[in-house]
PDB file of N, CA and C in Angstrom:
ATOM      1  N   UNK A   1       7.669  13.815 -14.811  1.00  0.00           N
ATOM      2  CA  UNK A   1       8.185  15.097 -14.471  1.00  0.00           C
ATOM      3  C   UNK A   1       8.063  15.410 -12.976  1.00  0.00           C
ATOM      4  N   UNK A   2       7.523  14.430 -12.244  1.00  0.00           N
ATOM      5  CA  UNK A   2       7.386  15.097 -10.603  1.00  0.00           C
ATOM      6  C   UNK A   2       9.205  14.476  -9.873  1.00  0.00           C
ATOM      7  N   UNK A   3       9.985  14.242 -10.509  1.00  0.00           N
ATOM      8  CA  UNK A   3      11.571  14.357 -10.133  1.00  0.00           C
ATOM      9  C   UNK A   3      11.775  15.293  -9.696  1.00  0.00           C
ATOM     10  N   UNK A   4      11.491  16.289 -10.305  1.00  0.00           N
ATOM     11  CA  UNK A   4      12.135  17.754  -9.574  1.00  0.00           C
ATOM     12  C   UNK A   4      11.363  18.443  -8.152  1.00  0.00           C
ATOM     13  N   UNK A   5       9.831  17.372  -8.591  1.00  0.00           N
ATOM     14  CA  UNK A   5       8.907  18.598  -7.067  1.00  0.00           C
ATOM     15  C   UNK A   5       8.954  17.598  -5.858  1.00  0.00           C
ATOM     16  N   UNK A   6       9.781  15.918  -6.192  1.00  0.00           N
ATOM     17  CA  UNK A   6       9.672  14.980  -5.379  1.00  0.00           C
ATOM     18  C   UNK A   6      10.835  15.716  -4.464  1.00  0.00           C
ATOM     19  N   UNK A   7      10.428  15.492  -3.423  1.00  0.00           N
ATOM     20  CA  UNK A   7      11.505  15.855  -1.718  1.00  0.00           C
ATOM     21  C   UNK A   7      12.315  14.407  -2.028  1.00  0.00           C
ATOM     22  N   UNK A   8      12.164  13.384  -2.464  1.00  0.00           N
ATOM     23  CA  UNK A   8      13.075  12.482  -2.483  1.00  0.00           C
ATOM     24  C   UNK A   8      14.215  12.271  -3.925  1.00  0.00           C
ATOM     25  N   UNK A   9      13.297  13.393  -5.030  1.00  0.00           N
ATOM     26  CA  UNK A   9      13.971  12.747  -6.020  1.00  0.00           C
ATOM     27  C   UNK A   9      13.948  11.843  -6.996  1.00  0.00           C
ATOM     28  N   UNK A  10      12.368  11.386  -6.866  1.00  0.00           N
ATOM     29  CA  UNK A  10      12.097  10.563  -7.567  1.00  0.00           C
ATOM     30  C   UNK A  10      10.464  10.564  -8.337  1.00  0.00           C
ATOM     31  N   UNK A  11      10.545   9.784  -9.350  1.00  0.00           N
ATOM     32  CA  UNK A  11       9.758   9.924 -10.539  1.00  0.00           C
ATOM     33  C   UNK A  11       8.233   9.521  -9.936  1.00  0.00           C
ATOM     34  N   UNK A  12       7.097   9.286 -10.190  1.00  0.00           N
ATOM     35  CA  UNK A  12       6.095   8.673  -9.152  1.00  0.00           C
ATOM     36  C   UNK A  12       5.939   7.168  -9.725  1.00  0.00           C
ATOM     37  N   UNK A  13       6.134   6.597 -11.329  1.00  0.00           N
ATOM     38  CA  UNK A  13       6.569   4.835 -10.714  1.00  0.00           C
ATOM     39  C   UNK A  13       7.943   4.666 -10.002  1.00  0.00           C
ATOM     40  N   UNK A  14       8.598   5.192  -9.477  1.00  0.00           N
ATOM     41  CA  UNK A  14       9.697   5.103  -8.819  1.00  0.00           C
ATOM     42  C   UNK A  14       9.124   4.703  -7.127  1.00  0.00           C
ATOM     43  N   UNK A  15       8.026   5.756  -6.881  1.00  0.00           N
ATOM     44  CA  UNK A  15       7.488   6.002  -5.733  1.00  0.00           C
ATOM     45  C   UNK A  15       6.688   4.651  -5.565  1.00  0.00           C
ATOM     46  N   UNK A  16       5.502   4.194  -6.725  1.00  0.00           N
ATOM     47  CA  UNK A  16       4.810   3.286  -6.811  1.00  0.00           C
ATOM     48  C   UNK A  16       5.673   2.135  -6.458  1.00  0.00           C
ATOM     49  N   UNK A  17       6.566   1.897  -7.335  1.00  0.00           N
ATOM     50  CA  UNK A  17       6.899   0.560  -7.237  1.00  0.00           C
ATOM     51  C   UNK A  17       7.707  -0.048  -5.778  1.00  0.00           C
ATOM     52  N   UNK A  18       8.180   1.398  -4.819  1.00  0.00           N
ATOM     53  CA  UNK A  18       8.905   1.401  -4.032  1.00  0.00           C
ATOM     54  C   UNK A  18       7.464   0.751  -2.824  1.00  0.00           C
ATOM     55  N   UNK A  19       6.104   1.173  -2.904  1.00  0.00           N
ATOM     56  CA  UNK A  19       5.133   1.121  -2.020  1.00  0.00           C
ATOM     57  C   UNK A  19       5.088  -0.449  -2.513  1.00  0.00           C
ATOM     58  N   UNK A  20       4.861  -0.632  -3.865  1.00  0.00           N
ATOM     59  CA  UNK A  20       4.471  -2.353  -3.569  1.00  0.00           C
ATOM     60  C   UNK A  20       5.500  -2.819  -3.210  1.00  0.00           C
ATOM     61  N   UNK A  21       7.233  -2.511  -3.242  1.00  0.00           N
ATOM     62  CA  UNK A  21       8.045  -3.592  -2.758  1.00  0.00           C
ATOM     63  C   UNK A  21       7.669  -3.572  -0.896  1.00  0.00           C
ATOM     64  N   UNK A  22       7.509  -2.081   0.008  1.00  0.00           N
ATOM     65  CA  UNK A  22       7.128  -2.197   1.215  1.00  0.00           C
ATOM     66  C   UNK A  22       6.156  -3.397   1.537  1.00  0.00           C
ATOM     67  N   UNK A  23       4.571  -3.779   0.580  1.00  0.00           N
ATOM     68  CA  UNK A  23       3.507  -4.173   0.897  1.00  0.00           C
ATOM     69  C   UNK A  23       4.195  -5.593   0.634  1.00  0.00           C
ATOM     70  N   UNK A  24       4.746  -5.940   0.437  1.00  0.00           N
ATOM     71  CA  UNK A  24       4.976  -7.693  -0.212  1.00  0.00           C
ATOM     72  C   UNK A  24       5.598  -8.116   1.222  1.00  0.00           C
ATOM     73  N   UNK A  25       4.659  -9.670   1.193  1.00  0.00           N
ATOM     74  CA  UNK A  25       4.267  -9.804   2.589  1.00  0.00           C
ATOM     75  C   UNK A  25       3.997  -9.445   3.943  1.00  0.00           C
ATOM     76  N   UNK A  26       3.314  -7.915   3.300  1.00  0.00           N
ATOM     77  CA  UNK A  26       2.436  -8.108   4.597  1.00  0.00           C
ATOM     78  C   UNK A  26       0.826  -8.516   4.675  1.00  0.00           C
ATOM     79  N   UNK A  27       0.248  -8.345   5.336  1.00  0.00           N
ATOM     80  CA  UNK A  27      -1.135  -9.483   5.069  1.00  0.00           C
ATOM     81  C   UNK A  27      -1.652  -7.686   4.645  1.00  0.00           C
ATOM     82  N   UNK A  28      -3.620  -8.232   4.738  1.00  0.00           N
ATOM     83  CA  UNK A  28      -4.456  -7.174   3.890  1.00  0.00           C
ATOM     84  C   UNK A  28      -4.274  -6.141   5.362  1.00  0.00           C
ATOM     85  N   UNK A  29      -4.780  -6.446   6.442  1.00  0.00           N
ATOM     86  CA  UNK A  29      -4.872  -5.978   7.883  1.00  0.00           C
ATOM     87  C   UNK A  29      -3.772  -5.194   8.088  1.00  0.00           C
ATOM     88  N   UNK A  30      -2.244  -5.566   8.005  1.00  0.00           N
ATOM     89  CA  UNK A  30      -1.075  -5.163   8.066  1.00  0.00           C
ATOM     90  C   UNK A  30      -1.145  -3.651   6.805  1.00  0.00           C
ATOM     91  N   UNK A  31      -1.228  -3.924   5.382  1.00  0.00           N
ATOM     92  CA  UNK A  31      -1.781  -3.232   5.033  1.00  0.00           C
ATOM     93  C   UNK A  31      -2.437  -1.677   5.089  1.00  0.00           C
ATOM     94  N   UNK A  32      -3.722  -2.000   5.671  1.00  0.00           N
ATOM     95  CA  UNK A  32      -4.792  -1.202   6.168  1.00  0.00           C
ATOM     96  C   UNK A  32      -4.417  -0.686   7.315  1.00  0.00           C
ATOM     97  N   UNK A  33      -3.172  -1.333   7.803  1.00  0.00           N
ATOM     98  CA  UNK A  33      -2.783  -0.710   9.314  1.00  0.00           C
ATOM     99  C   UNK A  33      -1.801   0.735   9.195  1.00  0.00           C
ATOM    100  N   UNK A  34      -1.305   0.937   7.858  1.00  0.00           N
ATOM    101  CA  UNK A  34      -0.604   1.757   7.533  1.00  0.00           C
ATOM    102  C   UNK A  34      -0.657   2.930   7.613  1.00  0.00           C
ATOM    103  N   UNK A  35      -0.291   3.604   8.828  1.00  0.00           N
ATOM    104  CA  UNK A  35      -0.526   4.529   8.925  1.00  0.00           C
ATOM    105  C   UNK A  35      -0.190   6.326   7.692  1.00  0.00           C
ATOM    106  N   UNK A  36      -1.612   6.494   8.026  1.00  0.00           N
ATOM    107  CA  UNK A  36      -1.176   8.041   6.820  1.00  0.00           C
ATOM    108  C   UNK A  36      -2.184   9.053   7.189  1.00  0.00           C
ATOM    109  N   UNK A  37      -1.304  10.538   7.177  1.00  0.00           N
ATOM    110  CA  UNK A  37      -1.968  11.537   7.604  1.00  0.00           C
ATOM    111  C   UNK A  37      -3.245  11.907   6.971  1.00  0.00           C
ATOM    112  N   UNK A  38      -3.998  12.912   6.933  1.00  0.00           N
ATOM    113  CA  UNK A  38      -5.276  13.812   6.272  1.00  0.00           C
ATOM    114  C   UNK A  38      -5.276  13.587   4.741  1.00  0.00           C
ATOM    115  N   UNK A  39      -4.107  13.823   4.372  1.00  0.00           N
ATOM    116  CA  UNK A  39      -3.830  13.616   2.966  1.00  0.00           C
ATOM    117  C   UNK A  39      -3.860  12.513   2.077  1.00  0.00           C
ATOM    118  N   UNK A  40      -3.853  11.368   2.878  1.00  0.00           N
ATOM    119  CA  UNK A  40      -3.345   9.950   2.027  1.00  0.00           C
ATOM    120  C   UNK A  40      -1.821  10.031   2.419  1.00  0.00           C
ATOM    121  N   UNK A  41      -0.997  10.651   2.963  1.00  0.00           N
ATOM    122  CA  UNK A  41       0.503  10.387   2.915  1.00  0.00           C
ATOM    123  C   UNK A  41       1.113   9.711   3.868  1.00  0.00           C
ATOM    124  N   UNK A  42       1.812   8.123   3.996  1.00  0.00           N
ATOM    125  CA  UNK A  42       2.119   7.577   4.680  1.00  0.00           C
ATOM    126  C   UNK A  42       2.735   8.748   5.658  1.00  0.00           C
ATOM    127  N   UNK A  43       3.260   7.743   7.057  1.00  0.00           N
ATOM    128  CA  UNK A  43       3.746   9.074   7.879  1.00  0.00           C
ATOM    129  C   UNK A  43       4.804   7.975   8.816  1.00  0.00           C
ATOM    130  N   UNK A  44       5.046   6.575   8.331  1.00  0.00           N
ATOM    131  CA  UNK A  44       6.026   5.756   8.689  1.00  0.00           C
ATOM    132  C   UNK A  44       7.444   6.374   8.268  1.00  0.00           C
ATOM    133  N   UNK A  45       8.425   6.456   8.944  1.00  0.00           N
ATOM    134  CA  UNK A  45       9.155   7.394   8.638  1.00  0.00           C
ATOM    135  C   UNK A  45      10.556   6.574   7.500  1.00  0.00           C
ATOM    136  N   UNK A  46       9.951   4.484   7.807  1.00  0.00           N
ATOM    137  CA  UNK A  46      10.844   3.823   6.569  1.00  0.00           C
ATOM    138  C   UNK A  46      10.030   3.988   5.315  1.00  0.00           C
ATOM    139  N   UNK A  47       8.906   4.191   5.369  1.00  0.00           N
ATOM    140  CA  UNK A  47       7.970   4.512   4.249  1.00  0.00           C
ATOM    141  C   UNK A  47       7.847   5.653   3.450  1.00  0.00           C
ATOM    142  N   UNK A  48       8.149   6.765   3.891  1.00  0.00           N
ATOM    143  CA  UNK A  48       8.599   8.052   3.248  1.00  0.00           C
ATOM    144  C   UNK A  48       9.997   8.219   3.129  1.00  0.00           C
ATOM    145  N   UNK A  49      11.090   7.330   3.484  1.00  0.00           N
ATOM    146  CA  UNK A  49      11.783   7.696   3.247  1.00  0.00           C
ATOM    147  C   UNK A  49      11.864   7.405   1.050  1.00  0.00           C
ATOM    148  N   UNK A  50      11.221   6.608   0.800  1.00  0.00           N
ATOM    149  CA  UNK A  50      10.784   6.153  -0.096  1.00  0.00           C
ATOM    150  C   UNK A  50       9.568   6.569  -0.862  1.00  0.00           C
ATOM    151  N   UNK A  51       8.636   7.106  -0.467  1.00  0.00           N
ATOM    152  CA  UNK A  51       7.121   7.503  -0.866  1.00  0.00           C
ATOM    153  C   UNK A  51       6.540   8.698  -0.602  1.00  0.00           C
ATOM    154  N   UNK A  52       6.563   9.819  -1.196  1.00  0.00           N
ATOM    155  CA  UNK A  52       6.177  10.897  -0.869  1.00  0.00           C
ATOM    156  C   UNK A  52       4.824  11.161  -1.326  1.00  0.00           C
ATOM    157  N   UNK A  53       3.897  10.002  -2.275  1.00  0.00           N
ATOM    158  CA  UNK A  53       2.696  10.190  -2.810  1.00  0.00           C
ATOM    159  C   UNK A  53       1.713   9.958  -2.244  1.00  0.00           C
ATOM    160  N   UNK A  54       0.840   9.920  -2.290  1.00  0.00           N
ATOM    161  CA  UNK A  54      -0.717   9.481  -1.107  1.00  0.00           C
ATOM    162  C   UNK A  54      -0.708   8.084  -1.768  1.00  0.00           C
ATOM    163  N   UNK A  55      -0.948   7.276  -0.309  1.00  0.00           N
ATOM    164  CA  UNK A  55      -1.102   6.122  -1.028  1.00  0.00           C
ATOM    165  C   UNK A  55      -2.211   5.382  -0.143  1.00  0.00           C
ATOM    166  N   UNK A  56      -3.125   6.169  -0.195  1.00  0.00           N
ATOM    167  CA  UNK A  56      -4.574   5.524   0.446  1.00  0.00           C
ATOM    168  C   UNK A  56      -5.280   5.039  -0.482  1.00  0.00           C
ATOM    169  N   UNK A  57      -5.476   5.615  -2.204  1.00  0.00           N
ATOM    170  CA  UNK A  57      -5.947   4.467  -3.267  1.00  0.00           C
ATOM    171  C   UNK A  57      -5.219   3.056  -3.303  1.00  0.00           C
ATOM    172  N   UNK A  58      -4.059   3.112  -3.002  1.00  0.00           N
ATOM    173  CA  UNK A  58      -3.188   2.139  -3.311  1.00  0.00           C
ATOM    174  C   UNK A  58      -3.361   0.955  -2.086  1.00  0.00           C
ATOM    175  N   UNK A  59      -3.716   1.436  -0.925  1.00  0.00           N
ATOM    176  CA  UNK A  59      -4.594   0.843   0.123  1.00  0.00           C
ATOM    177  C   UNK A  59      -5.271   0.382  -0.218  1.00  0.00           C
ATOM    178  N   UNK A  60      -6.080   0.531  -0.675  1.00  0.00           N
ATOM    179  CA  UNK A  60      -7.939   0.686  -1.080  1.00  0.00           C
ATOM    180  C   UNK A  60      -7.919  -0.408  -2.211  1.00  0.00           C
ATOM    181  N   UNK A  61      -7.114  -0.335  -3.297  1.00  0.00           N
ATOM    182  CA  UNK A  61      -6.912  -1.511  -4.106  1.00  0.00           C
ATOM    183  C   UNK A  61      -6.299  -2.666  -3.691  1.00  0.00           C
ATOM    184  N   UNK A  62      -5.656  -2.680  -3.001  1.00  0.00           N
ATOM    185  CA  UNK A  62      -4.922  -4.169  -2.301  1.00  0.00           C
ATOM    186  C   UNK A  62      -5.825  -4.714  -1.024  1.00  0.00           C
ATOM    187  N   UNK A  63      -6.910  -3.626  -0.773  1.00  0.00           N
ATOM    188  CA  UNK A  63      -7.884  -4.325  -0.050  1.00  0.00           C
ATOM    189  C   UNK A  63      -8.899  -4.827  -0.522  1.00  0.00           C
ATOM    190  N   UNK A  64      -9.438  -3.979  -1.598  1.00  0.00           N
ATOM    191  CA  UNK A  64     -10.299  -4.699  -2.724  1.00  0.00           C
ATOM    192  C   UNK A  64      -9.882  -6.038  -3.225  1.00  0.00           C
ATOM    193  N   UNK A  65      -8.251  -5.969  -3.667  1.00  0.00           N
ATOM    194  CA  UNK A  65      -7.744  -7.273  -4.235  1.00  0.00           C
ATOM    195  C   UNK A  65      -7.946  -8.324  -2.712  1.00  0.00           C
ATOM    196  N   UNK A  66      -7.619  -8.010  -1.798  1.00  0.00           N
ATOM    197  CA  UNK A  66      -7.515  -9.384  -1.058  1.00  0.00           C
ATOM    198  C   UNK A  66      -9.023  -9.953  -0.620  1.00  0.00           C
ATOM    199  N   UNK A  67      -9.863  -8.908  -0.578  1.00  0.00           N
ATOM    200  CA  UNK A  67     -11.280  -9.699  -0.932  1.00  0.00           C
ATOM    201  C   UNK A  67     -11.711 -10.335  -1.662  1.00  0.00           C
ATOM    202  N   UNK A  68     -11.429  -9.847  -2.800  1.00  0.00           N
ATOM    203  CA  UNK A  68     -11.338 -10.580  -4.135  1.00  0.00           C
ATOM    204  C   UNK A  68     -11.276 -12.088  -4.187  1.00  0.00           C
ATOM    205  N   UNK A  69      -9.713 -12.248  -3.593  1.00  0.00           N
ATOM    206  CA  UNK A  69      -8.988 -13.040  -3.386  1.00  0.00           C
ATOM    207  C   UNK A  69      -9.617 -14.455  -2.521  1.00  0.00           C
ATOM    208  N   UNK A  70     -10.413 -14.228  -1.881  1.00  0.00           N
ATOM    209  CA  UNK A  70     -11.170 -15.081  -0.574  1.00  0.00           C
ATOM    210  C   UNK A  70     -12.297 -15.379  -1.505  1.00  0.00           C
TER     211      UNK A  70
END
């Protein structure tokens, strides 16, 4: 139901899945480099054109995963 309160229009796996297609290949660093305001909300302006959700957990897990990973 967040379609209607999204500024873009879209559902939040709409939003999700749009953030992991951004993250695919970039490294963990690249990542973590992502810039986002007070909120968690990216503030790249190809990144919102797509993502209006906080996506600093979503950070936070793909940095966990690439530790993991090593």
């Amino acid at each position: 139901g967040m379609k209607k309160a999204s500024k873009i229009g879209k559902e939040w796996k709409e939003e999700a899945a749009a953030f992991a297609k951004y993250v695919v290949g970039k490294t963990a660093d690249e990542v973590k480099g992502i810039a986002v305001d007070s909120e968690g909300k990216a503030t790249d302006k190809e990144l919102t054109a797509s993502v209006t959700v906080h996506v600093g957990d979503f950070m936070k897990i793909l940095d966990k995963a690439a530790a993991n990973a090593k």
